[in-house]
Protein backbone atom coordinates (compact mmCIF):
# COMPACT_ATOMS: atom_id res chain seq x y z
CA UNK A 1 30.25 125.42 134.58
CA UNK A 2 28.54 122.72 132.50
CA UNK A 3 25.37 123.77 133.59
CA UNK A 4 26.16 127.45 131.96
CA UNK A 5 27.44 126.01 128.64
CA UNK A 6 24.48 123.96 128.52
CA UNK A 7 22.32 127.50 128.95
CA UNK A 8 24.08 129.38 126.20
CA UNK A 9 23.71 126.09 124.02
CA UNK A 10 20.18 125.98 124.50
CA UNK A 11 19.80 129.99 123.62
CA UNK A 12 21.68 129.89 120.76
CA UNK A 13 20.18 126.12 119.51
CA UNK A 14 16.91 128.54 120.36
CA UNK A 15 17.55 131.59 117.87
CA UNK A 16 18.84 129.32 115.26
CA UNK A 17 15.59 127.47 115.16
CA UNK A 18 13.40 130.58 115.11
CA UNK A 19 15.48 132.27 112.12
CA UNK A 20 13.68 131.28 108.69
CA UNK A 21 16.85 131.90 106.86
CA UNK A 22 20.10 129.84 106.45
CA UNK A 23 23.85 131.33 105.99
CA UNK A 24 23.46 131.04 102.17
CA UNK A 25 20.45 133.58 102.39
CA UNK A 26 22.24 136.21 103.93
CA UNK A 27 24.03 138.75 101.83
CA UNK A 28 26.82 141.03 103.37
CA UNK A 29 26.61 144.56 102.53
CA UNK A 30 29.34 145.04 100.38
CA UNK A 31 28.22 143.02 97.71
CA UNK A 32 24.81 144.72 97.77
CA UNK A 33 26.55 148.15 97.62
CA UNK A 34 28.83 146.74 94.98
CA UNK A 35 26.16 146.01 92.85
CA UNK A 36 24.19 149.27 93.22
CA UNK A 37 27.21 151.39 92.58
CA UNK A 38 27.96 149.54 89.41
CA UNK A 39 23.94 149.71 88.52
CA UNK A 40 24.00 145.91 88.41
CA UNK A 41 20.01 145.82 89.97
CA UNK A 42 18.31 145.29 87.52
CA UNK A 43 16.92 141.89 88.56
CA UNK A 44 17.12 142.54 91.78
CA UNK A 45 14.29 144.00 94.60
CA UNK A 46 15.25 145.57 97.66
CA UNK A 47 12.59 145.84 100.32
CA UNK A 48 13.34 147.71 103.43
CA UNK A 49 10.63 146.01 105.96
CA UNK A 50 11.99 148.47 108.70
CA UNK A 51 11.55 151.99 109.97
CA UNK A 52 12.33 154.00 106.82
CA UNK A 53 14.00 152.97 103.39
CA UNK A 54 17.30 154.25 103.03
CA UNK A 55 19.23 151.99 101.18
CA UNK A 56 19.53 153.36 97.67
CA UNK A 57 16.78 152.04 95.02
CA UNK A 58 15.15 150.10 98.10
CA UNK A 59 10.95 150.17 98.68
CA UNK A 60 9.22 151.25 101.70
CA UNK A 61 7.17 148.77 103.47
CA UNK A 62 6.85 149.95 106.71
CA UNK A 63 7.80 148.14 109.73
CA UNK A 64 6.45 143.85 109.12
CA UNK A 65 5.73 143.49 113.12
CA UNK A 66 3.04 145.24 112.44
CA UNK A 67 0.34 143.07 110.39
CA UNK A 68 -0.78 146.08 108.05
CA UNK A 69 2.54 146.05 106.52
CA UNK A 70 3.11 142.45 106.94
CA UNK A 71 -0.02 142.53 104.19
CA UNK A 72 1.81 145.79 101.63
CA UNK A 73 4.68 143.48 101.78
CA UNK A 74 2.30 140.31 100.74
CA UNK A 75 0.67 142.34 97.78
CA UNK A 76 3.62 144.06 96.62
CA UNK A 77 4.92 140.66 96.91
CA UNK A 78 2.09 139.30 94.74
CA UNK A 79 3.40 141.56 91.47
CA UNK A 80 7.24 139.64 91.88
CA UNK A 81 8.18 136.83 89.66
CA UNK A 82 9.36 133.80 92.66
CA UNK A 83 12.47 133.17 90.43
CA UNK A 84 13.67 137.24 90.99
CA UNK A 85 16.36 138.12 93.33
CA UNK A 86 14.91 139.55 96.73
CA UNK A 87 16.73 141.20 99.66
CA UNK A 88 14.87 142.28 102.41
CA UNK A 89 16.94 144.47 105.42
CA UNK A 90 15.58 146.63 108.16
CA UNK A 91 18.69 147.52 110.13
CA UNK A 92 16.52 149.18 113.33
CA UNK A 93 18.42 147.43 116.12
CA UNK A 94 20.63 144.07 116.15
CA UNK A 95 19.51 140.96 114.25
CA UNK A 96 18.74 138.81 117.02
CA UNK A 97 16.61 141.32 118.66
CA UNK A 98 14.32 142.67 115.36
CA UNK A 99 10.98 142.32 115.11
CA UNK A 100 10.67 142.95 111.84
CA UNK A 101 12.96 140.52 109.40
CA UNK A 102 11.57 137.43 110.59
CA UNK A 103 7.62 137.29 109.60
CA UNK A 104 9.23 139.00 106.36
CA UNK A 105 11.57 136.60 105.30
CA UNK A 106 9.07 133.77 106.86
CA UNK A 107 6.22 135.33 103.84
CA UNK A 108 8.92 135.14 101.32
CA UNK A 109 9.47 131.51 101.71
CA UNK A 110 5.61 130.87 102.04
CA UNK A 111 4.99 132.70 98.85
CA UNK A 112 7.78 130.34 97.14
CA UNK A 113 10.37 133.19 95.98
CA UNK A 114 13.70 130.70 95.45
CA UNK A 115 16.15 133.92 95.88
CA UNK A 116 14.92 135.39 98.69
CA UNK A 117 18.23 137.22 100.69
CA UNK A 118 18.56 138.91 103.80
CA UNK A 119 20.84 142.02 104.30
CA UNK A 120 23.10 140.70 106.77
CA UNK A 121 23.20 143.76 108.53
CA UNK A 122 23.80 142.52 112.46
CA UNK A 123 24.40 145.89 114.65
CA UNK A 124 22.28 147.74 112.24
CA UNK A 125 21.87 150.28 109.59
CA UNK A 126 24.07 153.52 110.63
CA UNK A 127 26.97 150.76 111.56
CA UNK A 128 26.79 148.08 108.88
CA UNK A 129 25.47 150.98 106.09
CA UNK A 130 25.87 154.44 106.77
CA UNK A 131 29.19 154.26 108.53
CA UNK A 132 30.68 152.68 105.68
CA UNK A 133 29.76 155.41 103.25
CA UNK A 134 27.41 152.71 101.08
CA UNK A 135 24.69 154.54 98.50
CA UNK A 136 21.66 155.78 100.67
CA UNK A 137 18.07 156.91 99.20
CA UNK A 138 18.30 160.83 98.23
């Protein structure tokens, strides 16, 4: 019994270490759909770094596995004051299995942006977005 505690311990102690972003970084859906509905984005970016862009007033980037976009992200990036509010989200599968938010959120914090969020969007986008009716790209 010990011996399993001390296994899912060391997988979680694991994950924790490989995630770039703390709990204050993460930012729960609601609050992002809040402040789209009430058109409260104006100093705010949204960068989908997944499969497709579908949260309302979010950018394309393209999947950020793949190093191509990992670069569009870096130059679109480049045009960003570091002191403006940025939430990143892909939503293709659960957090602690996506490719994609980590070497995202890891550039952020390399390039210096001091506001960088992540969606905190754990199951992913047609559970913590679509199924709750939250404003989608036309």
């Amino acid at each position: 019994m010990m011996c399993f505690v001390s296994s899912v311990f060391s997988q979680v102690s694991a994950q924790q270490r490989q995630d770039p972003w703390n709990e204050s970084q993460l930012m729960d859906p609601a609050l992002l759909a809040s402040r789209i509905t009430q058109h409260k984005t104006k100093d705010l970016v949204i960068i989908s770094v997944g499969p497709e862009a579908i949260i309302k007033g979010s950018v394309d980037i393209g999947p950020t596995h793949e190093p191509e976009n990992l670069e569009k992200l870096k130059n679109y990036l480049k045009k960003i004051p570091k002191g403006r509010e940025v939430v990143i989200y892909c939503g293709c599968c659960p957090f602690v299995k996506c490719p994609n938010i980590r070497p995202a959120f890891q550039l952020l914090q390399e390039m210096g942006f001091k506001n960088a969020k992540l969606l905190n969007l754990p199951k992913n986008i047609k559970t913590d977005w679509l199924d709750k009716d939250y404003p989608t790209n036309d």
